[in-house]
C-alpha atoms as a PDB file:
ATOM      1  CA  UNK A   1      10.794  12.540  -3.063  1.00  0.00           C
ATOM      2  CA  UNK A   2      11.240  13.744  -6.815  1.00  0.00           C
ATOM      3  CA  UNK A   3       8.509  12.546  -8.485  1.00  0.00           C
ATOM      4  CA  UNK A   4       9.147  10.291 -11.841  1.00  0.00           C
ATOM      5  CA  UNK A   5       7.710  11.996 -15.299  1.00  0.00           C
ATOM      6  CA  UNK A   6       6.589  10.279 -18.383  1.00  0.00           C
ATOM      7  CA  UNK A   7       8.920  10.376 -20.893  1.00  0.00           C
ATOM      8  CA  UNK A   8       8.650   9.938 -24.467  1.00  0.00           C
ATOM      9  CA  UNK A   9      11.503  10.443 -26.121  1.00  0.00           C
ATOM     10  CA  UNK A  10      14.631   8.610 -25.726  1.00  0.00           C
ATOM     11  CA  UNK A  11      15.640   8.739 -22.002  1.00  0.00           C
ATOM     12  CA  UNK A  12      18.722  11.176 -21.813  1.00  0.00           C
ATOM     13  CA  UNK A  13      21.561  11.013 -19.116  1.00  0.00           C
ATOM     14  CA  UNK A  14      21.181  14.150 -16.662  1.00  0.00           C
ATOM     15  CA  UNK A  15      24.365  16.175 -16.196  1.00  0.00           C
ATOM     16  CA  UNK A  16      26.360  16.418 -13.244  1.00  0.00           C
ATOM     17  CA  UNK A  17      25.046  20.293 -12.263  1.00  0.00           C
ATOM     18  CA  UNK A  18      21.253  18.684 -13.154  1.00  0.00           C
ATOM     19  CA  UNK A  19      21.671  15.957 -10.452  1.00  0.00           C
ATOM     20  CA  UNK A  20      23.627  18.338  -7.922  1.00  0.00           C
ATOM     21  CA  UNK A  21      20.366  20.711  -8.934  1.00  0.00           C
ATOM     22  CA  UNK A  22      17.871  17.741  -7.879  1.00  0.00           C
ATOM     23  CA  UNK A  23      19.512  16.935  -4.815  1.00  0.00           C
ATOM     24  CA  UNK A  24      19.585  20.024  -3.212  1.00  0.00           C
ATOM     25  CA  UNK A  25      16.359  20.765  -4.253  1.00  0.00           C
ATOM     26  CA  UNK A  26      15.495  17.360  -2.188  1.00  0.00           C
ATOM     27  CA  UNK A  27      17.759  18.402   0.910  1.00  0.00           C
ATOM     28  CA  UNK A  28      15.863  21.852   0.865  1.00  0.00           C
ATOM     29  CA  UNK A  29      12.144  19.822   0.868  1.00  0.00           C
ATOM     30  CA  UNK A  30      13.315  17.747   3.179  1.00  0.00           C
ATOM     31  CA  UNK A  31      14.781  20.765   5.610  1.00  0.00           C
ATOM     32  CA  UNK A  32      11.114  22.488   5.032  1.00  0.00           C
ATOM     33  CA  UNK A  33       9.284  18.795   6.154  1.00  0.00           C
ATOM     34  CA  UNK A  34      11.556  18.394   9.450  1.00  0.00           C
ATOM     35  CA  UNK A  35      10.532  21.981  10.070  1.00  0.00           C
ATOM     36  CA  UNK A  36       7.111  21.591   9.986  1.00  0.00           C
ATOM     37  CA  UNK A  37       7.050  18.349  11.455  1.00  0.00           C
ATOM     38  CA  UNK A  38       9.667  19.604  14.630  1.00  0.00           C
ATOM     39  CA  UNK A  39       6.668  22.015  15.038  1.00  0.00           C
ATOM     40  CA  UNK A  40       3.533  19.819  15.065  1.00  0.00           C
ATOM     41  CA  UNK A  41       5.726  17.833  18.007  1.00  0.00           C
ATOM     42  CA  UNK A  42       6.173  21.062  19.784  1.00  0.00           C
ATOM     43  CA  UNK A  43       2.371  21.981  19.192  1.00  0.00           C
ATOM     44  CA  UNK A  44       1.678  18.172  20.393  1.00  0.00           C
ATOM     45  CA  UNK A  45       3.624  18.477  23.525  1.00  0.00           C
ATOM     46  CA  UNK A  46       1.924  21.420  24.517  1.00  0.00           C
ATOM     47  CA  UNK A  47      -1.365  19.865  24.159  1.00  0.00           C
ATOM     48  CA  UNK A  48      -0.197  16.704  25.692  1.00  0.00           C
ATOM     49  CA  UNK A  49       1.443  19.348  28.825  1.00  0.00           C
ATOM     50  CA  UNK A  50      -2.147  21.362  28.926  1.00  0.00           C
ATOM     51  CA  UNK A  51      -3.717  17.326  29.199  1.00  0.00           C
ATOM     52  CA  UNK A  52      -1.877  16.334  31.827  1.00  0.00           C
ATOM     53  CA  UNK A  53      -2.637  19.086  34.084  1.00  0.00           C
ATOM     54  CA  UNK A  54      -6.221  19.144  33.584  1.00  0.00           C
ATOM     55  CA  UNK A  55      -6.667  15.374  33.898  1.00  0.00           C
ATOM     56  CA  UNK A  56      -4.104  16.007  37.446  1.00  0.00           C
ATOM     57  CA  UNK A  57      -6.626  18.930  38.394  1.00  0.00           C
ATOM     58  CA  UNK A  58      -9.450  16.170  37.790  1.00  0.00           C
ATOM     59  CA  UNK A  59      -8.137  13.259  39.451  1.00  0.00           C
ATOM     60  CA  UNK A  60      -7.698  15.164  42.635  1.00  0.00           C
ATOM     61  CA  UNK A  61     -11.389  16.590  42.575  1.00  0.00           C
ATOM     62  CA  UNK A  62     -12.310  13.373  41.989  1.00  0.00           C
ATOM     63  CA  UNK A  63     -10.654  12.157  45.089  1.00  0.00           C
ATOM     64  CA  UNK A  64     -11.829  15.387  47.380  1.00  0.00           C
ATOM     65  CA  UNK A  65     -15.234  14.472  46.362  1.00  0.00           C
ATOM     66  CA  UNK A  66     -14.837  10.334  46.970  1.00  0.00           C
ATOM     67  CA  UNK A  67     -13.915  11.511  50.305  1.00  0.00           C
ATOM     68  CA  UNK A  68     -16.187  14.003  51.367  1.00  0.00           C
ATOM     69  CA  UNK A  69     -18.882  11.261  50.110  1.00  0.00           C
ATOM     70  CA  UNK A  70     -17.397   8.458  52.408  1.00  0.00           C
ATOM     71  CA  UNK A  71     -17.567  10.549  54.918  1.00  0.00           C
ATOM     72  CA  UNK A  72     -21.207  11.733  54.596  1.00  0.00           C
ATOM     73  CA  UNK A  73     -22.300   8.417  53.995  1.00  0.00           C
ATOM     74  CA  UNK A  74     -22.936   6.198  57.130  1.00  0.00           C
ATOM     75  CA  UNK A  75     -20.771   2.610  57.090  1.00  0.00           C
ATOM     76  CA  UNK A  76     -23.349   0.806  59.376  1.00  0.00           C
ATOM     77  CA  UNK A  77     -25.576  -2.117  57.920  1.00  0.00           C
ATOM     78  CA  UNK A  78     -29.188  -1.454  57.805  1.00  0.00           C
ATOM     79  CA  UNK A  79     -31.365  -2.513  60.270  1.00  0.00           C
ATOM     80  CA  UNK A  80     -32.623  -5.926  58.306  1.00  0.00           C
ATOM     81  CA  UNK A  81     -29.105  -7.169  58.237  1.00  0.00           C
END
């Protein structure tokens, strides 16, 4: 966004090649901020990508190891049941 000086002298009407000047100065910022934000979403979706398969490797040693558990543990009651 062009940022908005102080002025103090009397405010004076900006020429046609001094507007073109400002706007494409503003399209070229605003190309440079889609750039670098495109690339913290591609960054992001890696991580999110690198997440997904850890918490996948996880959840099935979690399971492996819920099962090898149920099936050390006996299911009978104890004997004061």
């Amino acid at each position: 966004m062009l940022a908005l000086t102080a002025h103090t002298g009397p405010p004076m009407a900006k020429t046609d090649t001094e507007r073109l000047d400002d706007l494409e100065i503003l399209a070229a910022h605003q190309a440079q901020m889609i750039d670098d934000l495109n690339e913290v979403v591609v960054s992001q979706g890696e991580v999110i990508a690198d997440l997904r398969r850890k918490l996948e490797v996880l959840a099935r040693r979690f399971s492996e190891a819920e099962e090898r558990m149920r099936e050390a543990v006996p299911v009978d009651k104890p004997p004061h049941w």
